[in-house]
PDB file of N, CA and C in Angstrom:
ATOM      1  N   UNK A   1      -8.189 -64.577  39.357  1.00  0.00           N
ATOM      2  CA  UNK A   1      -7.259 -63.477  39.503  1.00  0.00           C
ATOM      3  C   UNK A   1      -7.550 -62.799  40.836  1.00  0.00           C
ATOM      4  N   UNK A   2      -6.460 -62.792  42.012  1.00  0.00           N
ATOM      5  CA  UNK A   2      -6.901 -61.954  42.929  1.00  0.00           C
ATOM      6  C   UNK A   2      -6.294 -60.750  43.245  1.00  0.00           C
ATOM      7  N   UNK A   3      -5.340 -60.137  42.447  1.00  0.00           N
ATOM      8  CA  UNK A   3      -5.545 -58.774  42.151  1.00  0.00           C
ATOM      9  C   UNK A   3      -6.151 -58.189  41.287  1.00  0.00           C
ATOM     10  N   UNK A   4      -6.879 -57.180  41.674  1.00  0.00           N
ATOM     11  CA  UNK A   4      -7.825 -56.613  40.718  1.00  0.00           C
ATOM     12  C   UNK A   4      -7.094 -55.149  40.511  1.00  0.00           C
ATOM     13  N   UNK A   5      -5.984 -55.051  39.996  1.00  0.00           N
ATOM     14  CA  UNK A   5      -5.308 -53.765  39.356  1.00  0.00           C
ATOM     15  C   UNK A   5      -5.078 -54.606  37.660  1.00  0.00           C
ATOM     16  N   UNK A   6      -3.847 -53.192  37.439  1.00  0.00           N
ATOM     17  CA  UNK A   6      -3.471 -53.803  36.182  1.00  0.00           C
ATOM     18  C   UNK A   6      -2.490 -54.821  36.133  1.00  0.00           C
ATOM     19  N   UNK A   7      -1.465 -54.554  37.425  1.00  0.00           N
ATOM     20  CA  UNK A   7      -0.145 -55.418  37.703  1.00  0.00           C
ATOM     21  C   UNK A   7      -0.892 -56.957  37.771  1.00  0.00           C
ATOM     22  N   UNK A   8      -2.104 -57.130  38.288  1.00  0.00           N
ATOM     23  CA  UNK A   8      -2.796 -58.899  38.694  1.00  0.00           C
ATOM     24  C   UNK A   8      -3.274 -59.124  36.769  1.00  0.00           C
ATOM     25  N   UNK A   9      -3.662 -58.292  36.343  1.00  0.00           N
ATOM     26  CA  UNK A   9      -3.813 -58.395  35.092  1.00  0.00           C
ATOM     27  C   UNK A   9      -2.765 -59.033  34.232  1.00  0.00           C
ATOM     28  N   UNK A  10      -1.662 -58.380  34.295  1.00  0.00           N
ATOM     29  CA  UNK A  10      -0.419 -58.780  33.672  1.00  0.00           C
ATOM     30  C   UNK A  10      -0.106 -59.877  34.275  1.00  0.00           C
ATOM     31  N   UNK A  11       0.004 -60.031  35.640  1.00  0.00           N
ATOM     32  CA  UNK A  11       0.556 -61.494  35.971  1.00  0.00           C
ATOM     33  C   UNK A  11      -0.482 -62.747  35.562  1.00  0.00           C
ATOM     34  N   UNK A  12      -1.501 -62.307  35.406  1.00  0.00           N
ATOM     35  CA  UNK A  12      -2.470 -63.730  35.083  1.00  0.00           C
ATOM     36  C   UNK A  12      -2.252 -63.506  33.579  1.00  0.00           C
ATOM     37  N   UNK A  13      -2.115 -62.943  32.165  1.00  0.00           N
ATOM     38  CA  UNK A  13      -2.084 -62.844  31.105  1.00  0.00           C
ATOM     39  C   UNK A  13      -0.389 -63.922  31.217  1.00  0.00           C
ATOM     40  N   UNK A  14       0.101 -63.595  31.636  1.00  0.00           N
ATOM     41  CA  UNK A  14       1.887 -63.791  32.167  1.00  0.00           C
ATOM     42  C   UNK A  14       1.557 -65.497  32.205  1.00  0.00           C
ATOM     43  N   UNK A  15       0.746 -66.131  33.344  1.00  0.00           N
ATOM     44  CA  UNK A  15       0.538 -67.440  33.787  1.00  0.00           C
ATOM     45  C   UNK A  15      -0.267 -68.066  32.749  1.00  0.00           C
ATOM     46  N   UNK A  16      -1.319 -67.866  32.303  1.00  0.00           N
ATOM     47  CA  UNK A  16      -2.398 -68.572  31.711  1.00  0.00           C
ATOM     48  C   UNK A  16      -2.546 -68.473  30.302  1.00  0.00           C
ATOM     49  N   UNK A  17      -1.820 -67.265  29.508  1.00  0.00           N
ATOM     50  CA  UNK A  17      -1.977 -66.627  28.183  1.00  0.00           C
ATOM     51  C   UNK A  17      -1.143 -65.666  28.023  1.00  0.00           C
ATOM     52  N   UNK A  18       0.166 -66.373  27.996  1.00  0.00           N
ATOM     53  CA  UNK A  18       1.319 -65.779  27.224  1.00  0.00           C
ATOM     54  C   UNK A  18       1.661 -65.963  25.990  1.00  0.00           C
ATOM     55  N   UNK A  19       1.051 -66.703  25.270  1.00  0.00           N
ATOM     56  CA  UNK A  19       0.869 -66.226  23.650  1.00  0.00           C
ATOM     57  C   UNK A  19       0.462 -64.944  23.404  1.00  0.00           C
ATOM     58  N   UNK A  20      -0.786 -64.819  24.064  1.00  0.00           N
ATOM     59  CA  UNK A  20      -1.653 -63.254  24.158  1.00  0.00           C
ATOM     60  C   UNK A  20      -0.887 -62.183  24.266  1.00  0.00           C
ATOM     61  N   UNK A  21      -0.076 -62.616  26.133  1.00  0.00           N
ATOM     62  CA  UNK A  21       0.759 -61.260  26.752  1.00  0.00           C
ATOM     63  C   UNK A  21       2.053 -60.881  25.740  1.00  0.00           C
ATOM     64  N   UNK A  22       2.704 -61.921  24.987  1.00  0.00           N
ATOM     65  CA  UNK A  22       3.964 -61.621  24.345  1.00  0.00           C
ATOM     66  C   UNK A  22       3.219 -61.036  23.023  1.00  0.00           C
ATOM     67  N   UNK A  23       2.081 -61.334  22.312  1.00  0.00           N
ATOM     68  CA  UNK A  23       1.957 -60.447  21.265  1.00  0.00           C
ATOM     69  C   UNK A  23       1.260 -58.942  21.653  1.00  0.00           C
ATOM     70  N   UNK A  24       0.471 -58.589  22.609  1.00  0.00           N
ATOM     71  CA  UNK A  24       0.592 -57.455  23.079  1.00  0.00           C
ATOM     72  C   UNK A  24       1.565 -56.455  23.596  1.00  0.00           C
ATOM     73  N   UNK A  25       2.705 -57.241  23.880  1.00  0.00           N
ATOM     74  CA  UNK A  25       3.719 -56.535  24.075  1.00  0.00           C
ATOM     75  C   UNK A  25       4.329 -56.588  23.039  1.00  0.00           C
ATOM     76  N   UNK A  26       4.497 -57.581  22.454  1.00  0.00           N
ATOM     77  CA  UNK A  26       5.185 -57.062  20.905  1.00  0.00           C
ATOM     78  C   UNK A  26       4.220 -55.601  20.227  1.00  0.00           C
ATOM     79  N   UNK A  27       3.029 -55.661  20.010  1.00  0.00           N
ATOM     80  CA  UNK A  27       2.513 -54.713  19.402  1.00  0.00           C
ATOM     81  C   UNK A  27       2.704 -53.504  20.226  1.00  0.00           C
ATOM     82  N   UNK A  28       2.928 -53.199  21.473  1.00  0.00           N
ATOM     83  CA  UNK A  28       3.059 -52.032  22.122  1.00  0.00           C
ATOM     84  C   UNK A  28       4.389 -51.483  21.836  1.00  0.00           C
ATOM     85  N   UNK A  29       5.468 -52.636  21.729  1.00  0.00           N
ATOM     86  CA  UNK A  29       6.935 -52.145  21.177  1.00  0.00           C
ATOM     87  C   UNK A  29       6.915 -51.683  20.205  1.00  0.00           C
ATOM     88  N   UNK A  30       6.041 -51.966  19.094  1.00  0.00           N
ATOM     89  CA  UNK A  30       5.921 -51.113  17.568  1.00  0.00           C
ATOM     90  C   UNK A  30       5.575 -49.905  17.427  1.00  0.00           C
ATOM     91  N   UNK A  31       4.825 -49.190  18.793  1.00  0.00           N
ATOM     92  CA  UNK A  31       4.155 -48.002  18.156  1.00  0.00           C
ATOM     93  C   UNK A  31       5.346 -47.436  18.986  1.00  0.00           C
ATOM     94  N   UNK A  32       5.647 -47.654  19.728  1.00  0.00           N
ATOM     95  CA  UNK A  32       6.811 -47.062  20.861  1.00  0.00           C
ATOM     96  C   UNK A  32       8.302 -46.343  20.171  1.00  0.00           C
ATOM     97  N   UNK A  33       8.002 -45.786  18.919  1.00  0.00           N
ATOM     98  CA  UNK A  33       8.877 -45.000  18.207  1.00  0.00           C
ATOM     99  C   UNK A  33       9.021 -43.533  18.260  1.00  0.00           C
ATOM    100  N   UNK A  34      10.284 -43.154  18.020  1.00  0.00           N
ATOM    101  CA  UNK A  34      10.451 -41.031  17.743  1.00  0.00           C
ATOM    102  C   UNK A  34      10.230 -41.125  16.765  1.00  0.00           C
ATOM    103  N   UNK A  35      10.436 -39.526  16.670  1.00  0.00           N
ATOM    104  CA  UNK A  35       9.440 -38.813  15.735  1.00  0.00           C
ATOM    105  C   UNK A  35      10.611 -39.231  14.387  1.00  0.00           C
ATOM    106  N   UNK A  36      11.583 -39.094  14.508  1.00  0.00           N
ATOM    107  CA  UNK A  36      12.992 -39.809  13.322  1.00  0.00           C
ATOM    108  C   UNK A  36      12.150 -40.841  12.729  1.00  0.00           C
ATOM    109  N   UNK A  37      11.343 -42.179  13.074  1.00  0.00           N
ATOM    110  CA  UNK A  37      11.250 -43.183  12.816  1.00  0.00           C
ATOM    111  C   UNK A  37       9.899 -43.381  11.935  1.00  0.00           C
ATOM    112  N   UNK A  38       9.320 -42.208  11.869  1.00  0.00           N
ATOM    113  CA  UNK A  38       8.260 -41.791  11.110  1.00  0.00           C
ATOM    114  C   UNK A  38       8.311 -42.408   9.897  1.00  0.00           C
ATOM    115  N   UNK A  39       6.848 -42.718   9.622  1.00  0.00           N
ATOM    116  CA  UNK A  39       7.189 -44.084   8.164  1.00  0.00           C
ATOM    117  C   UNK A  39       5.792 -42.791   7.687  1.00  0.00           C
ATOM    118  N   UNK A  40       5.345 -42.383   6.040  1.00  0.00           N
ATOM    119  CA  UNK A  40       4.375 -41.937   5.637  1.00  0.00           C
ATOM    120  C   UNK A  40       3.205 -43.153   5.269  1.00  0.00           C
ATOM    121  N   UNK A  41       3.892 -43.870   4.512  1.00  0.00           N
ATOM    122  CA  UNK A  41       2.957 -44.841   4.719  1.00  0.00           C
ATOM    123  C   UNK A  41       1.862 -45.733   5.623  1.00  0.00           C
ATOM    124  N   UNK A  42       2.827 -45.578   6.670  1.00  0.00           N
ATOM    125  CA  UNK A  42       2.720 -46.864   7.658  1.00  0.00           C
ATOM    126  C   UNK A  42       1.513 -45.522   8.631  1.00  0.00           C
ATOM    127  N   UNK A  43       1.850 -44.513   8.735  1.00  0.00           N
ATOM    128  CA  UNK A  43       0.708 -43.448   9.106  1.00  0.00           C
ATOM    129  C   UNK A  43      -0.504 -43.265   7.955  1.00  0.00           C
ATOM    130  N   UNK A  44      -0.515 -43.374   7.161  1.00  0.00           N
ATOM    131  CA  UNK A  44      -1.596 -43.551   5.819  1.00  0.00           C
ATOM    132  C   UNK A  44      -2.473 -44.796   6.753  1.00  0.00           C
ATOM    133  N   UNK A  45      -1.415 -45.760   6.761  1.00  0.00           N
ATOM    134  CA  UNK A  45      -2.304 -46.952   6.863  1.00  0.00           C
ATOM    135  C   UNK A  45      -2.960 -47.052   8.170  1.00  0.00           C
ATOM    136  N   UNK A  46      -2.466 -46.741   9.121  1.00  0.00           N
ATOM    137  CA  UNK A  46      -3.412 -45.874  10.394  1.00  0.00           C
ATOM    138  C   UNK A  46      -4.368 -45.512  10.778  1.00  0.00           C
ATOM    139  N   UNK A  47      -4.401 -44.213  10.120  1.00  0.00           N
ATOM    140  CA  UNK A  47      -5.144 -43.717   9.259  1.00  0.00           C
ATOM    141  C   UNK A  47      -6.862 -44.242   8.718  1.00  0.00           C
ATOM    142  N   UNK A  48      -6.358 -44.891   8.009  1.00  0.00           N
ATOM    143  CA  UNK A  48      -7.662 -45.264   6.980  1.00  0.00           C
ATOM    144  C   UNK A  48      -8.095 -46.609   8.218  1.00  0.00           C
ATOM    145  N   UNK A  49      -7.403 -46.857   9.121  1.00  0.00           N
ATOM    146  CA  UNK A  49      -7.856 -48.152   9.865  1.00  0.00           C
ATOM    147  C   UNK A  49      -8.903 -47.168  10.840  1.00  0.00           C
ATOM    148  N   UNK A  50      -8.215 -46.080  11.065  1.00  0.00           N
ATOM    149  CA  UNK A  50      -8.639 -45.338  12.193  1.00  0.00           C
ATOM    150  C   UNK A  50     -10.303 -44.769  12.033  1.00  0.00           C
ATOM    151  N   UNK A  51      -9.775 -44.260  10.398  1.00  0.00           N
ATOM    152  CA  UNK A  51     -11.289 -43.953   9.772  1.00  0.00           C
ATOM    153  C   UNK A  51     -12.344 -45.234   9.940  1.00  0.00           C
ATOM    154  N   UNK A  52     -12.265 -46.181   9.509  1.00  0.00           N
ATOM    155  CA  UNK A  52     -12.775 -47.257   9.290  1.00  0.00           C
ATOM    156  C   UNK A  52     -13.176 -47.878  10.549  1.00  0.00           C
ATOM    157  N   UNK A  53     -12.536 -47.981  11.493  1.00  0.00           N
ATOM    158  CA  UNK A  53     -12.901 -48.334  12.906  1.00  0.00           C
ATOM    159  C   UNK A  53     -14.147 -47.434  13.846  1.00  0.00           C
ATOM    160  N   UNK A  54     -13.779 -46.041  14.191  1.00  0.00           N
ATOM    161  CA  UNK A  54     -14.308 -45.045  14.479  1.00  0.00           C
ATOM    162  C   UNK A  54     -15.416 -44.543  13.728  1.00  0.00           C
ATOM    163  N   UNK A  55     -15.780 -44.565  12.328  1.00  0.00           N
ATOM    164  CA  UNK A  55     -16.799 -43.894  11.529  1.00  0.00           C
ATOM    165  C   UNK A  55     -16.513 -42.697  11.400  1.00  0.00           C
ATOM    166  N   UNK A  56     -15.258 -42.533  11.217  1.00  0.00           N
ATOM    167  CA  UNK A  56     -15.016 -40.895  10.987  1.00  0.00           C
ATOM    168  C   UNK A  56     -15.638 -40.664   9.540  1.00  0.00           C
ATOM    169  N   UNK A  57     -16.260 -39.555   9.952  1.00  0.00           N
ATOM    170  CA  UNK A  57     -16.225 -39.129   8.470  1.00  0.00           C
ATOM    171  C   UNK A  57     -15.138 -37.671   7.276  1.00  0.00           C
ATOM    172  N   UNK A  58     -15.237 -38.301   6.300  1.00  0.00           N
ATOM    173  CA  UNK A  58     -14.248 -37.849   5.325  1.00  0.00           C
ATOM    174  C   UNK A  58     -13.667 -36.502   5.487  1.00  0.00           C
ATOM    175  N   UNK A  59     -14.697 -35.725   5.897  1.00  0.00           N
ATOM    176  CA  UNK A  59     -14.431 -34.536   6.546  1.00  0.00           C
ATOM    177  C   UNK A  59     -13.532 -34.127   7.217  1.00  0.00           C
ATOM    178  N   UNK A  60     -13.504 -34.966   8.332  1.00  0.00           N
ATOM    179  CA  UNK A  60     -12.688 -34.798   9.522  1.00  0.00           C
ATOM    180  C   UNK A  60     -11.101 -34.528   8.641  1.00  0.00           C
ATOM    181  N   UNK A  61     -11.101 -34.883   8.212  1.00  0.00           N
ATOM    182  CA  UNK A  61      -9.282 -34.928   7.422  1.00  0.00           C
ATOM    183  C   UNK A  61      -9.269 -33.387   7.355  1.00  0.00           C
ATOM    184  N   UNK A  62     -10.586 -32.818   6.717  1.00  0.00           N
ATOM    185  CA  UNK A  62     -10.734 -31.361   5.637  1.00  0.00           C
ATOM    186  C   UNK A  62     -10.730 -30.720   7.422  1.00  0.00           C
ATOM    187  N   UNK A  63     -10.654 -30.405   8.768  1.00  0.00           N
ATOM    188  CA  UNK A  63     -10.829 -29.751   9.414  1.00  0.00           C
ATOM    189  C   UNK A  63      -9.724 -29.066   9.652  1.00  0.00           C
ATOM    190  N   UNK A  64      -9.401 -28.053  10.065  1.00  0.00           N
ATOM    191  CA  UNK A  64      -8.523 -27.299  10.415  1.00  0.00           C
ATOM    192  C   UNK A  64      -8.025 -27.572  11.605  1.00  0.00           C
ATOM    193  N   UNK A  65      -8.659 -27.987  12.662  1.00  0.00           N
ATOM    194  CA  UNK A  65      -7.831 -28.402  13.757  1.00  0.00           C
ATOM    195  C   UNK A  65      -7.602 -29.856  14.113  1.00  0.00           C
ATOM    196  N   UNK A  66      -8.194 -31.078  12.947  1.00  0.00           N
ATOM    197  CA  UNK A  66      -7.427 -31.918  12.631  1.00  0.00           C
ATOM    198  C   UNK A  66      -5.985 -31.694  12.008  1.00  0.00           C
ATOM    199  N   UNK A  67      -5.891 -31.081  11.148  1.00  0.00           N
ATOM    200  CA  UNK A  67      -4.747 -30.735  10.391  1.00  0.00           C
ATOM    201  C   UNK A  67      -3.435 -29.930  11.824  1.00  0.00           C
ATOM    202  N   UNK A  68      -3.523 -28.905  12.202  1.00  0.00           N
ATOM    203  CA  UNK A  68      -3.125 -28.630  13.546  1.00  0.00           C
ATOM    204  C   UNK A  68      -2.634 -29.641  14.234  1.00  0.00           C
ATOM    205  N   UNK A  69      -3.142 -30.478  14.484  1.00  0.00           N
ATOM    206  CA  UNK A  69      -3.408 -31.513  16.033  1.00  0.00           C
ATOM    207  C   UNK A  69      -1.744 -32.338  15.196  1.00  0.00           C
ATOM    208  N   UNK A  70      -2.321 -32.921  13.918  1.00  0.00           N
ATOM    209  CA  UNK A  70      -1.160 -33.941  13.340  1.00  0.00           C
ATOM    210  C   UNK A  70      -0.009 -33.237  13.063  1.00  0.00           C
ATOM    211  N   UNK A  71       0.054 -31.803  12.760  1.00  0.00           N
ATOM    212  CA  UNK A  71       1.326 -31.124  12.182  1.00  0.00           C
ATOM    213  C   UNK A  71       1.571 -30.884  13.775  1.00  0.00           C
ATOM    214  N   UNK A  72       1.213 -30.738  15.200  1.00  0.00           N
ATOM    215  CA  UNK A  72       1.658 -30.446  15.882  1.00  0.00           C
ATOM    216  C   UNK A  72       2.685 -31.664  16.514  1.00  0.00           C
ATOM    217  N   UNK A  73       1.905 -32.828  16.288  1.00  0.00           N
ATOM    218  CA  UNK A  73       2.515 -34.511  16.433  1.00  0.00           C
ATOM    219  C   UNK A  73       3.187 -34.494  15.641  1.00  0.00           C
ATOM    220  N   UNK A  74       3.495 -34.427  14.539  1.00  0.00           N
ATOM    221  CA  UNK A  74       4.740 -34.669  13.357  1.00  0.00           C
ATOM    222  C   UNK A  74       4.674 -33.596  12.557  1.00  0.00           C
ATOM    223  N   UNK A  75       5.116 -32.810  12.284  1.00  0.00           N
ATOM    224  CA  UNK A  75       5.791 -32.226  10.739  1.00  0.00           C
ATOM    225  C   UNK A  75       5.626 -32.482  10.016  1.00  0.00           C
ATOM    226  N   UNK A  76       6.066 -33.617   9.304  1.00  0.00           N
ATOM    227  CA  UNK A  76       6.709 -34.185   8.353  1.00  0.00           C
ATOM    228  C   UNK A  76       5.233 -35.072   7.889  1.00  0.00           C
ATOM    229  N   UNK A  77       4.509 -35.331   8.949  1.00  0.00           N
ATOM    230  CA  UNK A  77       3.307 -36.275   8.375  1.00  0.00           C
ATOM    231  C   UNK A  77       2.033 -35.679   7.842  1.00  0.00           C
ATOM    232  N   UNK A  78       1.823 -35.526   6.031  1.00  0.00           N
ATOM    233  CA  UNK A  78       0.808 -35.526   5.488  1.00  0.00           C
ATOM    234  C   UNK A  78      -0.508 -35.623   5.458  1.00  0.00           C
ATOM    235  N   UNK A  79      -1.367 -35.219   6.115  1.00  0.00           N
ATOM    236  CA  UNK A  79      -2.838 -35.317   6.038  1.00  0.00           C
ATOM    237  C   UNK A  79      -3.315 -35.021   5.200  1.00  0.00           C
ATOM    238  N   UNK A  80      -3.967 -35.872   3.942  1.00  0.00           N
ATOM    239  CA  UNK A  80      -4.583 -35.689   2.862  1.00  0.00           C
ATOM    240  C   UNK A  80      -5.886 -35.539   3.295  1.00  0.00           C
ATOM    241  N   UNK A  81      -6.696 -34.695   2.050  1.00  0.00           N
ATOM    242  CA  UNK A  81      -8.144 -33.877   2.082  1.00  0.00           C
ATOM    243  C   UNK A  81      -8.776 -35.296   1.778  1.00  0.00           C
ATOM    244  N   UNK A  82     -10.235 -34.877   2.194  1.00  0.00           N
ATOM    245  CA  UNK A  82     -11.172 -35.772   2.033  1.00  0.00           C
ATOM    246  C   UNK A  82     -11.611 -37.109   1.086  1.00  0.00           C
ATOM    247  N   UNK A  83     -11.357 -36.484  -0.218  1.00  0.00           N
ATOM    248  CA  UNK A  83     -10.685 -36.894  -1.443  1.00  0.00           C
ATOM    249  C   UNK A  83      -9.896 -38.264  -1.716  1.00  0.00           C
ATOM    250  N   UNK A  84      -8.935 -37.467  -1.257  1.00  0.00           N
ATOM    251  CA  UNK A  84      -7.748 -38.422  -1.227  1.00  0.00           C
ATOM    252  C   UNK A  84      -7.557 -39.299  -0.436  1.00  0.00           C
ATOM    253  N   UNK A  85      -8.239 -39.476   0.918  1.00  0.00           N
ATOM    254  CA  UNK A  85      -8.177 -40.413   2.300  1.00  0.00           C
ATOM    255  C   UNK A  85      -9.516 -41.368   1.615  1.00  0.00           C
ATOM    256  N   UNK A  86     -10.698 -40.841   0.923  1.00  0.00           N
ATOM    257  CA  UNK A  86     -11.556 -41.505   0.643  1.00  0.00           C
ATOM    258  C   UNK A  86     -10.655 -42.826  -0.914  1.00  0.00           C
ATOM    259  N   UNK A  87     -10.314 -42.322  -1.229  1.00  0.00           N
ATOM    260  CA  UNK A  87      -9.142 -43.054  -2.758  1.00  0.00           C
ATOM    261  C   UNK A  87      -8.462 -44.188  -1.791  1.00  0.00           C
ATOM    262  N   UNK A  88      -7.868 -43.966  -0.904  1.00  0.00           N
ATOM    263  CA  UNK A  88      -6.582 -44.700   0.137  1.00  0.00           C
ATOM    264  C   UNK A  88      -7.731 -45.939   0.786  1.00  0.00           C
ATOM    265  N   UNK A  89      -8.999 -45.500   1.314  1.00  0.00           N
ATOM    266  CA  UNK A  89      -9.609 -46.262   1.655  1.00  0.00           C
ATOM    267  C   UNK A  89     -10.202 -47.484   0.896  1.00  0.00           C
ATOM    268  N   UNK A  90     -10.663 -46.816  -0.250  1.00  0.00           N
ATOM    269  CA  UNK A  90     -11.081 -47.834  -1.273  1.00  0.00           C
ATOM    270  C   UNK A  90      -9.795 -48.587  -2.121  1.00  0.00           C
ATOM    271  N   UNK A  91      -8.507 -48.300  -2.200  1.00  0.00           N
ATOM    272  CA  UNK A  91      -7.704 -48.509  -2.577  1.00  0.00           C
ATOM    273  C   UNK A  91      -7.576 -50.111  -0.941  1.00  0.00           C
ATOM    274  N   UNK A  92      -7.476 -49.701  -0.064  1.00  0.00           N
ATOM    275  CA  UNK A  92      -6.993 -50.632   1.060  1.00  0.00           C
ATOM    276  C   UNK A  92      -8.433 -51.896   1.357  1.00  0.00           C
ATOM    277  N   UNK A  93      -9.707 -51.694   0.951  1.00  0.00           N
ATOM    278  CA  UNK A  93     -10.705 -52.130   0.660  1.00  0.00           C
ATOM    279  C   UNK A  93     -10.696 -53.047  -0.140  1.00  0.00           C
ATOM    280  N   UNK A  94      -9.929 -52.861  -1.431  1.00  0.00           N
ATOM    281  CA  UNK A  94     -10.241 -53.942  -2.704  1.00  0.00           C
ATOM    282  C   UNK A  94      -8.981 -54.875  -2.315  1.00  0.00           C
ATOM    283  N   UNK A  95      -8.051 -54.227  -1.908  1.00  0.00           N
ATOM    284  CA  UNK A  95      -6.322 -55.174  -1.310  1.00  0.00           C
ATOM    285  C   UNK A  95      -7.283 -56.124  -0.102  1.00  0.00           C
ATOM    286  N   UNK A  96      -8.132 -55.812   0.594  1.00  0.00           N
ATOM    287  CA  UNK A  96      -8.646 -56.159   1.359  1.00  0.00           C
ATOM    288  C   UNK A  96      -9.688 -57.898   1.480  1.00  0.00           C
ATOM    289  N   UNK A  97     -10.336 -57.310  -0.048  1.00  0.00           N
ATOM    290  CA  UNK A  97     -11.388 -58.246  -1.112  1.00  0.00           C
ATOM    291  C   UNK A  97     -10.292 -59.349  -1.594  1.00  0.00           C
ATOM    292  N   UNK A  98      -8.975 -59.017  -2.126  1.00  0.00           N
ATOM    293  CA  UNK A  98      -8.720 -59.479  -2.974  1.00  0.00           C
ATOM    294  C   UNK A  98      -7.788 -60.849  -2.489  1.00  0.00           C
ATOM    295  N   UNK A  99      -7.725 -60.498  -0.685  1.00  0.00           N
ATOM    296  CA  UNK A  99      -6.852 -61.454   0.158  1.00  0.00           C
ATOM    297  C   UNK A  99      -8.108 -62.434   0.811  1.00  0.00           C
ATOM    298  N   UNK A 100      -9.140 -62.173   0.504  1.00  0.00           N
ATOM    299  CA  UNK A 100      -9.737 -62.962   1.247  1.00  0.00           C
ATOM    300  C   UNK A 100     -10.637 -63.979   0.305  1.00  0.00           C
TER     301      UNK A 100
END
């Protein structure tokens, strides 16, 4: 690769690994939605990936300026207490067990 930006990036993903480049761009077209297009679920499932990736802990849901931050991003989108995100997790855990 002899550009070393992002544009030489894309063109060598483009030449050598466009299986790669077309499903990254497919996945970038998915999140690329308004606020209308808001799914509750599909943010649940987010969510518990987000927890699970990061090591958040359960808490973080119970904070007050978590809660803020998401009602300021959506309205309409639900942040369940500690509780209940911990249920969603183990709930997406055993779906998890049960495919593999």
């Amino acid at each position: 690769m002899t550009d070393g930006n992002t544009t030489g990036l894309q063109r060598h993903l483009k030449r050598f690994h466009l299986r790669h480049y077309e499903q990254i761009i497919f996945n970038t077209k998915q999140f690329t939605r308004s606020k209308s297009d808001f799914v509750q679920e599909e943010f649940e499932r987010m969510m518990v990936e987000w927890l699970a990736i990061k090591y958040l802990p359960f808490l973080f849901f119970d904070y007050e300026a978590t809660k803020q931050i998401f009602s300021d991003l959506n309205e309409e989108a639900i942040l369940y207490k500690r509780t209940a995100m911990r249920d969603k997790v183990l709930k997406r855990y055993r779906q998890m067990q049960s495919n593999s």
